[in-house]
C-alpha atoms as a PDB file:
ATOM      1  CA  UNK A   1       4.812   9.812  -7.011  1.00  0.00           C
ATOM      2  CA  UNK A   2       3.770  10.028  -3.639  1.00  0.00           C
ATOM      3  CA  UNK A   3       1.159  12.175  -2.908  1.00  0.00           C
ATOM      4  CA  UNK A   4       1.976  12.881   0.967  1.00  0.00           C
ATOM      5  CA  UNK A   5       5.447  13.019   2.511  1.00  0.00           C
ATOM      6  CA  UNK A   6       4.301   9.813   4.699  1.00  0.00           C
ATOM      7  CA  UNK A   7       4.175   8.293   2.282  1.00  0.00           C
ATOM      8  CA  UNK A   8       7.573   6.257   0.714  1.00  0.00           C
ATOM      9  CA  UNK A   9       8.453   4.538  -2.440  1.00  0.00           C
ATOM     10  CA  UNK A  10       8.313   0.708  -2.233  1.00  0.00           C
ATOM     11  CA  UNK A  11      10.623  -1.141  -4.552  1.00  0.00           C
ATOM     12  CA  UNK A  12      12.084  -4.574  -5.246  1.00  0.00           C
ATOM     13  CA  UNK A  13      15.139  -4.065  -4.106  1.00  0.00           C
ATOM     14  CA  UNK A  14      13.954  -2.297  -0.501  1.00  0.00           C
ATOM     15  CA  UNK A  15      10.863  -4.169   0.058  1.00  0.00           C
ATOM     16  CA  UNK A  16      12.402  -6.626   2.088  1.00  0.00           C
ATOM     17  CA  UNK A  17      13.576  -3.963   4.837  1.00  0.00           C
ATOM     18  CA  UNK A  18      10.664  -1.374   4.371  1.00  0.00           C
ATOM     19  CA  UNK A  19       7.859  -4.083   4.368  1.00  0.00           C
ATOM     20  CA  UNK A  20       9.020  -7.591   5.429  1.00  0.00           C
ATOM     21  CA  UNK A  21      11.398  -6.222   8.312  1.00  0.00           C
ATOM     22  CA  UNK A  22       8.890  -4.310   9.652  1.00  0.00           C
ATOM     23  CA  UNK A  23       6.834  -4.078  12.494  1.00  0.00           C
ATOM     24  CA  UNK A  24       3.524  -2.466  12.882  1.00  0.00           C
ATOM     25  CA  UNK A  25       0.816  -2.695  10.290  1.00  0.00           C
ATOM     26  CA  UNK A  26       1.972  -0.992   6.766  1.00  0.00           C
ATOM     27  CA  UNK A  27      -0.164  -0.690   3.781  1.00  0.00           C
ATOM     28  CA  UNK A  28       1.258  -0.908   0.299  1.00  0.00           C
ATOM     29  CA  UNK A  29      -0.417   0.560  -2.695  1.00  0.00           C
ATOM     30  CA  UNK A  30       0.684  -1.408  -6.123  1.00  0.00           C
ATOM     31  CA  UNK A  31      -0.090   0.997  -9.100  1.00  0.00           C
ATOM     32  CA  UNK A  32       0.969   2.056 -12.498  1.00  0.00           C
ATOM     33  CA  UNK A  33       0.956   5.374 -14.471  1.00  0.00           C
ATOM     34  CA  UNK A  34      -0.907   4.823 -16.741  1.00  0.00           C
ATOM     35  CA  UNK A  35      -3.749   3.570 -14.547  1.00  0.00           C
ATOM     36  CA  UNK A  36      -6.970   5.475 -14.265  1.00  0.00           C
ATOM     37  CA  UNK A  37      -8.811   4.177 -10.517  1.00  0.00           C
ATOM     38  CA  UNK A  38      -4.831   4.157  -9.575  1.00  0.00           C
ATOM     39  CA  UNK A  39      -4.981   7.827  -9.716  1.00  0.00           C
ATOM     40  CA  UNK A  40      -8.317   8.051  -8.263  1.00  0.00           C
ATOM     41  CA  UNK A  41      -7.110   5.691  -4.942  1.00  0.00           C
ATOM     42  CA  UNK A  42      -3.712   7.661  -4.831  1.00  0.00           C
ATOM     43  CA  UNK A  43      -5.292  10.772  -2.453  1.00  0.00           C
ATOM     44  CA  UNK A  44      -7.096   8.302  -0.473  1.00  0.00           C
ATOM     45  CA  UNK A  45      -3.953   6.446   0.106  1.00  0.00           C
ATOM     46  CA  UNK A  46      -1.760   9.302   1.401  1.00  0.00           C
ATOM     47  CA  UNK A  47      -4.850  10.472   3.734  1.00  0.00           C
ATOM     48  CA  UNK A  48      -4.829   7.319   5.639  1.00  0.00           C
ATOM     49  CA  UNK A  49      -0.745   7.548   5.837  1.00  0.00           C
ATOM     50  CA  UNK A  50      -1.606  11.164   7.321  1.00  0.00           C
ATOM     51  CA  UNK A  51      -4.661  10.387   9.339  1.00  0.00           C
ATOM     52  CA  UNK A  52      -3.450   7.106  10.991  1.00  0.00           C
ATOM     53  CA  UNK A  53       0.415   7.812  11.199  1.00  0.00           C
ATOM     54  CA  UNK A  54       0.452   9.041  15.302  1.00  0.00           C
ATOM     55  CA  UNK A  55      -1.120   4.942  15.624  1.00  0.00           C
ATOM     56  CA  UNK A  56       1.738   3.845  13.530  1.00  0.00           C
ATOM     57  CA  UNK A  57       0.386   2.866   9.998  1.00  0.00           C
ATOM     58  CA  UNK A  58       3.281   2.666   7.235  1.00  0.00           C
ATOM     59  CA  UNK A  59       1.711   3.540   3.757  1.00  0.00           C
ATOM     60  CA  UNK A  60       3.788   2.453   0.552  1.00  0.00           C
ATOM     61  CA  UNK A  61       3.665   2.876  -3.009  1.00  0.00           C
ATOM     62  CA  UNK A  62       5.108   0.339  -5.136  1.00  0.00           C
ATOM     63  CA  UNK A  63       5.291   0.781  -8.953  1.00  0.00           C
ATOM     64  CA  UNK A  64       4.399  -2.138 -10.930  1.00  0.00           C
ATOM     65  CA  UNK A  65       5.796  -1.516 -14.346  1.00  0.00           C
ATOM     66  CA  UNK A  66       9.502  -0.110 -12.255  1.00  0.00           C
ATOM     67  CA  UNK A  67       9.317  -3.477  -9.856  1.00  0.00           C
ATOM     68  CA  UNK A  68       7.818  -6.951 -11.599  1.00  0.00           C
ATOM     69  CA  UNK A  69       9.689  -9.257  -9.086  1.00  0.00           C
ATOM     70  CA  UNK A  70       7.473  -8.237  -6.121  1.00  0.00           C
ATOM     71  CA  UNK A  71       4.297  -7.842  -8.028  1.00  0.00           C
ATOM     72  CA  UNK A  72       4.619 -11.047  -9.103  1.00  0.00           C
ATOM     73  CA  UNK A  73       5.623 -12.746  -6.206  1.00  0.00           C
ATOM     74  CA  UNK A  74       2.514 -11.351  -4.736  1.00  0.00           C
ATOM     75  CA  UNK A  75       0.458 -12.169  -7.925  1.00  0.00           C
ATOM     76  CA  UNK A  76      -0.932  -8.973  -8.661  1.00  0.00           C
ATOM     77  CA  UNK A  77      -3.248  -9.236 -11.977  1.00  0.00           C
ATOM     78  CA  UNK A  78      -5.166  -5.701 -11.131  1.00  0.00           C
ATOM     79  CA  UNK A  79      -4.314  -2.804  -9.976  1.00  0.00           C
ATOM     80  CA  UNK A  80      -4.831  -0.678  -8.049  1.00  0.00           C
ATOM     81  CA  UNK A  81      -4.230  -3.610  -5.697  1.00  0.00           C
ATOM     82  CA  UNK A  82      -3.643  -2.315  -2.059  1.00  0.00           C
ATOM     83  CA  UNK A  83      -1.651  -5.155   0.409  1.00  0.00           C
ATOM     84  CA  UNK A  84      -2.037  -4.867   4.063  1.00  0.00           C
ATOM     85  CA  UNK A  85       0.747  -6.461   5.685  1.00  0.00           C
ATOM     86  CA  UNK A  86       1.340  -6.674   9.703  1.00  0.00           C
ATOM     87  CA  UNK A  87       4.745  -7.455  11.502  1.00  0.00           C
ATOM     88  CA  UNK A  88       6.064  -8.275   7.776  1.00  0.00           C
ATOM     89  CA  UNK A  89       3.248 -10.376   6.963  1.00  0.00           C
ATOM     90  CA  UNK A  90       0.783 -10.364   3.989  1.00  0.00           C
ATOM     91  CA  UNK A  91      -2.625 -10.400   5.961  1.00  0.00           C
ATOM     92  CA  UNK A  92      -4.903  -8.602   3.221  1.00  0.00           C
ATOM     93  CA  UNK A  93      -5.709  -7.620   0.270  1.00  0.00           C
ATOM     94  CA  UNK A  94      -7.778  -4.732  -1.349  1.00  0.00           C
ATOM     95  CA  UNK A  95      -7.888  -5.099  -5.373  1.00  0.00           C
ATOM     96  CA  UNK A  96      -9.770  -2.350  -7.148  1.00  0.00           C
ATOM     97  CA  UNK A  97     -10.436   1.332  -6.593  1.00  0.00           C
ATOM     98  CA  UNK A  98     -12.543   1.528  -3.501  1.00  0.00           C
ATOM     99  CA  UNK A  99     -13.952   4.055  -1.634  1.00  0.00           C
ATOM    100  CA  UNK A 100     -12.369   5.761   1.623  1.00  0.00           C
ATOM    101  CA  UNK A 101     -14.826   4.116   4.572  1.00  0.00           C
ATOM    102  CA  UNK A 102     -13.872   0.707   2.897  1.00  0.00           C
ATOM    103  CA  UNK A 103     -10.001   1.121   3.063  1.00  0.00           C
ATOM    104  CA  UNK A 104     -10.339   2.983   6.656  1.00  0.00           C
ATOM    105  CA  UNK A 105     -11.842  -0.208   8.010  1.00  0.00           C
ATOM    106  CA  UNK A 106      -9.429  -2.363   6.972  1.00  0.00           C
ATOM    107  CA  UNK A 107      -6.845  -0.228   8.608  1.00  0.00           C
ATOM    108  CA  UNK A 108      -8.673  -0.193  11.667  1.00  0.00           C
ATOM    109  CA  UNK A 109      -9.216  -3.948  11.370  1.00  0.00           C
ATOM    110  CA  UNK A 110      -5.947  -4.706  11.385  1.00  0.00           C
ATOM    111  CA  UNK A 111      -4.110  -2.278  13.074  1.00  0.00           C
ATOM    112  CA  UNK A 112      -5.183  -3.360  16.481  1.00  0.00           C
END
């Protein structure tokens, strides 16, 4: 699943305390299987959680097809969607495979 020991499996039932409880800016990556540009955003994802973990970024991955409730609570129609949230709050929102220099400044939007 993961594709970087940084980064940790998101789920319905611990989303609450590994995203909502949390301080800090964390980044969660909503994806599927059986999803092409989900692949193709994976490695990106894990080198952000390894370049920008010493200034405290949290990177997630949170299967859509395993974990409807929170996908639907945050209305996710496409993926890969990637949700920025800071001190537990949903602040952002990336939807579609992007490239790296787009997704590193977001992070370094918000994680001032």
């Amino acid at each position: 699943m993961a594709d970087s020991e940084l980064v940790f499996e998101v789920t319905d039932t611990n989303f609450g305390d590994e995203i909502e409880n949390s301080s800090g800016l964390t980044i969660v990556d909503f994806w599927a299987a059986w999803c092409g540009p989900c692949r193709m955003v994976a490695p990106i994802v894990a080198d952000l959680a390894e370049e920008y973990s010493t200034q405290g970024l949290r990177v997630g991955k949170l299967d859509v097809d395993q974990n409807p409730q929170t996908a639907s609570k945050f209305g996710i129609r496409s993926i890969p969607s990637i949700l920025f949230f800071k001190d537990g709050a949903h602040v952002d929102t990336v939807v579609g495979a992007v490239p790296k220099p787009f997704l590193e400044a977001k992070v370094n939007e918000h994680i001032q």
